[in-house]
Every structure is written in C-alpha cells, then in structure tokens.
PDB file of N, CA and C in Angstrom:
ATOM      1  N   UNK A   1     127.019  97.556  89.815  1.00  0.00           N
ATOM      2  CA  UNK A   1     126.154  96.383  89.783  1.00  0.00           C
ATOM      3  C   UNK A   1     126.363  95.663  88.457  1.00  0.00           C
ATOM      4  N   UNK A   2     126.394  94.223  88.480  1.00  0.00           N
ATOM      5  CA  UNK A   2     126.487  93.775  87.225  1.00  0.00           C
ATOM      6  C   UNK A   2     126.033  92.731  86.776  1.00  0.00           C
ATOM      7  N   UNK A   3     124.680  92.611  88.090  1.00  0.00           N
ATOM      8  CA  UNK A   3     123.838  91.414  87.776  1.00  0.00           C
ATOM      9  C   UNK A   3     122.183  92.114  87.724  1.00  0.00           C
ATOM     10  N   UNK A   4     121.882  91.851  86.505  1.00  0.00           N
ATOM     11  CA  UNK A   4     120.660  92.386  86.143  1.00  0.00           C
ATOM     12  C   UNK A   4     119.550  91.833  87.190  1.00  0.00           C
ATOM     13  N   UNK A   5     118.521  92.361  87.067  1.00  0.00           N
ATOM     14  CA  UNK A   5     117.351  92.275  88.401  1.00  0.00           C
ATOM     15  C   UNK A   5     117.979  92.558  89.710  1.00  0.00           C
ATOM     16  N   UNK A   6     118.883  92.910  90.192  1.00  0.00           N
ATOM     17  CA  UNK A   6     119.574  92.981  91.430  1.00  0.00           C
ATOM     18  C   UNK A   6     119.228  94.708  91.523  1.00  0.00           C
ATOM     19  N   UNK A   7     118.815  94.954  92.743  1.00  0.00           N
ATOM     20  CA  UNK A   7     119.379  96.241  93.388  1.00  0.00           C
ATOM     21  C   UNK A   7     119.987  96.237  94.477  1.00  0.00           C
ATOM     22  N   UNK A   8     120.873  97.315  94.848  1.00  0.00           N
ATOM     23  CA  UNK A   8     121.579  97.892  96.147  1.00  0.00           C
ATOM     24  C   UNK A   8     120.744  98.475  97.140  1.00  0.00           C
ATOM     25  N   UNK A   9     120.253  97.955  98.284  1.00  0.00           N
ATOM     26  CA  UNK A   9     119.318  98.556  98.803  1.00  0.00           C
ATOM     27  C   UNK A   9     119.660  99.166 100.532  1.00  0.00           C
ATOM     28  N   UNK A  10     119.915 100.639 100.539  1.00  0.00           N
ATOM     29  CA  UNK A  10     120.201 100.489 101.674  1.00  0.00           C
ATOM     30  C   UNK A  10     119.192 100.945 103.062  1.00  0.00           C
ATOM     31  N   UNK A  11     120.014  99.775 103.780  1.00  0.00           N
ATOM     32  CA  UNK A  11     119.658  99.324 105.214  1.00  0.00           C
ATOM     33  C   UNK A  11     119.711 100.011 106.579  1.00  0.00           C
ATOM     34  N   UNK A  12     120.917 100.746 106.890  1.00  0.00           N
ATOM     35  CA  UNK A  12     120.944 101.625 107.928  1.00  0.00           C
ATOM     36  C   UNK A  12     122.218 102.734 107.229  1.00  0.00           C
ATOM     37  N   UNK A  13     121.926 103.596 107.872  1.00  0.00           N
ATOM     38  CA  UNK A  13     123.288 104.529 107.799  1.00  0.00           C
ATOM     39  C   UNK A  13     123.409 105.421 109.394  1.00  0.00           C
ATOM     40  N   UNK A  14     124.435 105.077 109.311  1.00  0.00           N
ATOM     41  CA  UNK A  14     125.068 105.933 110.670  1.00  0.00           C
ATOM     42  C   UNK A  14     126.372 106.311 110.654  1.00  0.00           C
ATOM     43  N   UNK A  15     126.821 107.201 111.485  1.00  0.00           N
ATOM     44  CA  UNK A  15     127.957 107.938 111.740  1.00  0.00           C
ATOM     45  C   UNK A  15     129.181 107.430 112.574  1.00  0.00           C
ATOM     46  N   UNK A  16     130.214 107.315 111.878  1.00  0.00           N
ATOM     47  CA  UNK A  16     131.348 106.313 113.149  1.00  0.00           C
ATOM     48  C   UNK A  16     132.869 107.408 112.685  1.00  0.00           C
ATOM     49  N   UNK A  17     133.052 107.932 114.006  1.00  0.00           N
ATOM     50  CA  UNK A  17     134.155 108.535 113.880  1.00  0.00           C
ATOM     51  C   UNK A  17     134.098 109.845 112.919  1.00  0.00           C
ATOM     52  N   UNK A  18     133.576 110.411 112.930  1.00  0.00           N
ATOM     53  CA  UNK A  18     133.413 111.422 111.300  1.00  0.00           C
ATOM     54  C   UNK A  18     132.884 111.050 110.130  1.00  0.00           C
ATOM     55  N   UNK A  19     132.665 110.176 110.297  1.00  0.00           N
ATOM     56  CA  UNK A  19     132.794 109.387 108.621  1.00  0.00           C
ATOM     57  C   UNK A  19     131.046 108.495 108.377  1.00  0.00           C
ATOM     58  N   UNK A  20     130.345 108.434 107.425  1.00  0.00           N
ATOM     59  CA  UNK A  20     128.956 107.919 107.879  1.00  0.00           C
ATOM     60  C   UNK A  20     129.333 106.908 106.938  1.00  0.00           C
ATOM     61  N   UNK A  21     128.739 105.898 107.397  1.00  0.00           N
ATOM     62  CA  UNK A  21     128.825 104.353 106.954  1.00  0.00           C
ATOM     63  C   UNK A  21     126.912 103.215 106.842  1.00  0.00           C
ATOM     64  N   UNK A  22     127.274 102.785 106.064  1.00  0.00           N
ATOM     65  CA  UNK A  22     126.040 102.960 105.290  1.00  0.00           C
ATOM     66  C   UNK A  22     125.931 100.998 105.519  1.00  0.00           C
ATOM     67  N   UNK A  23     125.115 100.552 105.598  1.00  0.00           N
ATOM     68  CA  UNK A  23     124.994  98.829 105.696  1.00  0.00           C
ATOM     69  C   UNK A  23     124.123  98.653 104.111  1.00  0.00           C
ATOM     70  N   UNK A  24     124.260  97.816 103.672  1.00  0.00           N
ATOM     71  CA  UNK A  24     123.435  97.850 102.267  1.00  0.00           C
ATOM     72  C   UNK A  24     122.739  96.020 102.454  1.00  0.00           C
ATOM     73  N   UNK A  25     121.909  96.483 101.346  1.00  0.00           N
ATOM     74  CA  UNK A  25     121.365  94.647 101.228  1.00  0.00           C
ATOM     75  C   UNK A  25     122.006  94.522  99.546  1.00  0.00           C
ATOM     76  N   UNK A  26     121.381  93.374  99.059  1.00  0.00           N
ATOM     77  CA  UNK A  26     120.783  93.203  97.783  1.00  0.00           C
ATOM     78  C   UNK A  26     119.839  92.148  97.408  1.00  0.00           C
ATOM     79  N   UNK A  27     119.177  92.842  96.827  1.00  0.00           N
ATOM     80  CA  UNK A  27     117.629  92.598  96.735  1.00  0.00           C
ATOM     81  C   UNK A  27     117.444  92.202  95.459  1.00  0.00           C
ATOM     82  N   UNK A  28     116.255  90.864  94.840  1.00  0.00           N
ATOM     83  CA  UNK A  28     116.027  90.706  93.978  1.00  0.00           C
ATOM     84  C   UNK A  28     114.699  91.671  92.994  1.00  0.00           C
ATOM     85  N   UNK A  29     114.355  92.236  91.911  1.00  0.00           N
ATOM     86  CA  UNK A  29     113.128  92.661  91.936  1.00  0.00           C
ATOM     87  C   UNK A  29     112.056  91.967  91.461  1.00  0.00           C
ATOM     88  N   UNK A  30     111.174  92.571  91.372  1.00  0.00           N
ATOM     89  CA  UNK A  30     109.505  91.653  91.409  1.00  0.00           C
ATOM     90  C   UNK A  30     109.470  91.522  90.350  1.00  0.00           C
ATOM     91  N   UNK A  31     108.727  89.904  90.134  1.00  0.00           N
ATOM     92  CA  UNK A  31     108.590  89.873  88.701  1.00  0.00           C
ATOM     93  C   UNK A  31     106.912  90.426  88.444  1.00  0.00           C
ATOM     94  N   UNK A  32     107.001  90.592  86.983  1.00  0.00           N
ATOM     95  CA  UNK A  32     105.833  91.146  86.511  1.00  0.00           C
ATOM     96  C   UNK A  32     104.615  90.490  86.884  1.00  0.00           C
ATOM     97  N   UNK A  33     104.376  89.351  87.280  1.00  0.00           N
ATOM     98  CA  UNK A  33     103.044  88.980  87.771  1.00  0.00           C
ATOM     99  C   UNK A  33     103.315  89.631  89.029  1.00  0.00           C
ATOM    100  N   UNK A  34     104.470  89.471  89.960  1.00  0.00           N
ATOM    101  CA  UNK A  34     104.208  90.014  91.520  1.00  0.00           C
ATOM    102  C   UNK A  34     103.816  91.178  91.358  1.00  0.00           C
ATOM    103  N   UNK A  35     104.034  92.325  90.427  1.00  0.00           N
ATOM    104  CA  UNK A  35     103.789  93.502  90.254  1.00  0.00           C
ATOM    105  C   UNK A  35     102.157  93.804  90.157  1.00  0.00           C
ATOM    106  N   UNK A  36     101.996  92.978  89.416  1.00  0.00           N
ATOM    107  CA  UNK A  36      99.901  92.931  88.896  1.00  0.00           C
ATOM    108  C   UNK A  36      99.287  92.817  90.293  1.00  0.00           C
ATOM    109  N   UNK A  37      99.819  92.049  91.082  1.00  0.00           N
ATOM    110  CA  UNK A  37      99.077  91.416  92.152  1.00  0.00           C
ATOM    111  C   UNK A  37      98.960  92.221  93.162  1.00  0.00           C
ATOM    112  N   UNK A  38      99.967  93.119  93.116  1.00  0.00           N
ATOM    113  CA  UNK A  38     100.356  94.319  94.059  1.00  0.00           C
ATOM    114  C   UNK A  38      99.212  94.939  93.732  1.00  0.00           C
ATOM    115  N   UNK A  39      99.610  95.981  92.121  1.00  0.00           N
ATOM    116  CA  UNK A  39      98.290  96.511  92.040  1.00  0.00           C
ATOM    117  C   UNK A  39      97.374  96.446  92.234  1.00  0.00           C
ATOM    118  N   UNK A  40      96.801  95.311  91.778  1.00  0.00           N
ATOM    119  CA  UNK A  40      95.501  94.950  92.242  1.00  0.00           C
ATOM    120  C   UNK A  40      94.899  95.034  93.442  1.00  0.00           C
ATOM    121  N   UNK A  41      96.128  94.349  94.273  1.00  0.00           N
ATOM    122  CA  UNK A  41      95.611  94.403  95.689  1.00  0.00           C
ATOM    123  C   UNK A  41      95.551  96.179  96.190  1.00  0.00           C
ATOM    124  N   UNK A  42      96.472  96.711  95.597  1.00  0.00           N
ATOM    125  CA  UNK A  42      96.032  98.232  95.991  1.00  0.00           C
ATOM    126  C   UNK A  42      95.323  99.147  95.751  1.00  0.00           C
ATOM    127  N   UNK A  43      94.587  98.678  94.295  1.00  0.00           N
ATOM    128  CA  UNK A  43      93.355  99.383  93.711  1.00  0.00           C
ATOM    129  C   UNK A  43      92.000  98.432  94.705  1.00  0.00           C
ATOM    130  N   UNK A  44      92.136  97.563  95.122  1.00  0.00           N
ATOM    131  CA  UNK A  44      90.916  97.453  96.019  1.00  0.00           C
ATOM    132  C   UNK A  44      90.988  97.724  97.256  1.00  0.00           C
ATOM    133  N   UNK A  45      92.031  97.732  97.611  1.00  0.00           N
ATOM    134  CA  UNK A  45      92.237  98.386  99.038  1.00  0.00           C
ATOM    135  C   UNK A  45      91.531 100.066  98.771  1.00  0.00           C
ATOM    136  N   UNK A  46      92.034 100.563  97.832  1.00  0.00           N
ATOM    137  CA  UNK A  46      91.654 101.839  97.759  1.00  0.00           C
ATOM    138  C   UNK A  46      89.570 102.135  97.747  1.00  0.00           C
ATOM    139  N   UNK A  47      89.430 101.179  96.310  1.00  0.00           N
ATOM    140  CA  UNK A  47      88.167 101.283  96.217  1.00  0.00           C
ATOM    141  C   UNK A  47      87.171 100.872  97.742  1.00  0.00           C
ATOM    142  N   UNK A  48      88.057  99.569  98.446  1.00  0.00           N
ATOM    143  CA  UNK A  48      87.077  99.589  99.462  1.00  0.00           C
ATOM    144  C   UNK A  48      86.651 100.384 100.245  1.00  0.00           C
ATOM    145  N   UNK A  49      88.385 101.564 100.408  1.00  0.00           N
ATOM    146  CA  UNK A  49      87.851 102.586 101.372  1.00  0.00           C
ATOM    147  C   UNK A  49      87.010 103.718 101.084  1.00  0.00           C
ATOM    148  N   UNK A  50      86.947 103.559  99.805  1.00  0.00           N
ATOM    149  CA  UNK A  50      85.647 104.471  99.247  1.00  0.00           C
ATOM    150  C   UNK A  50      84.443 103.919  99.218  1.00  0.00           C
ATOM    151  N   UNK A  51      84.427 102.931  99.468  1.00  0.00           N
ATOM    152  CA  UNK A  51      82.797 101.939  99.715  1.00  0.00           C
ATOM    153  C   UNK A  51      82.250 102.470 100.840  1.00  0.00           C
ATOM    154  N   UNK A  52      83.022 101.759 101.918  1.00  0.00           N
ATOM    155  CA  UNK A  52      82.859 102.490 103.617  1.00  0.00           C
ATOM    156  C   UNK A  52      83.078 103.879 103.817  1.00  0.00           C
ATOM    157  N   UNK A  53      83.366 104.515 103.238  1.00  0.00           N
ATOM    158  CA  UNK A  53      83.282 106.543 103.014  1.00  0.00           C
ATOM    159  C   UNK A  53      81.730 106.486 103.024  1.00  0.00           C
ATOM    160  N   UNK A  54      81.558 106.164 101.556  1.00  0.00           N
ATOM    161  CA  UNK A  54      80.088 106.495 100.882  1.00  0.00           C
ATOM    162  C   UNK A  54      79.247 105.518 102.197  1.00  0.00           C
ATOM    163  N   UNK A  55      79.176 104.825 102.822  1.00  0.00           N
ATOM    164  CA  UNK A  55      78.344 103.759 103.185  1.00  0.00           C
ATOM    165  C   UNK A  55      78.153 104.066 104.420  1.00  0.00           C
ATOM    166  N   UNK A  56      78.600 105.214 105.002  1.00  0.00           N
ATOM    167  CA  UNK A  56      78.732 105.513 106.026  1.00  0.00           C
ATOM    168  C   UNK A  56      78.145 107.272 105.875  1.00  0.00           C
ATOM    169  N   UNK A  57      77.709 107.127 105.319  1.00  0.00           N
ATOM    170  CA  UNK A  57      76.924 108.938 105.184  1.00  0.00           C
ATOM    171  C   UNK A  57      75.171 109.135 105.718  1.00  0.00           C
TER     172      UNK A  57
END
C-alpha cells in the first residue's frame, strides 16, 4: 500500500481449481469526527438499552 488512509479490504474468498482467490476492495478510513459520531452513537445505543432493562423491572 502506498497511499496513506487507504486500506485493503477483503471482499470474498473462494476456491478455484486448488488455489483460493481472494476479491479485495479499497477503502478510505474515517475521519476523526466520523469516528466521535460513531461512538457516540454507540454509547447511547448502549445506555438506552440499559434504560429499558431497568424500566422494565
């Protein structure tokens, strides 16, 4: 690889003839705000389901 932020990401792998053969992508990665937003969204996903746990006793 020799372009920074890039990964190799692979897509399928299967078997042809003996030999396994692999399909790849390449993918850009998240920038640091997309990253926050993630979190975030997954620390309330989490907390909500502990709302409706407790709220439900």
């Amino acid at each position: 690889m020799e372009r920074k932020g890039y990964a190799l990401v692979p897509l399928a792998m299967y078997w042809k003839r003996g030999r396994a053969k692999l399909e790849i992508g390449l993918a850009k990665g998240k920038k640091a705000h997309d990253k926050r937003a993630a979190i975030k969204e997954r620390d309330w996903a989490r907390e909500r389901q502990r709302i409706m746990k407790s709220g439900s006793r």
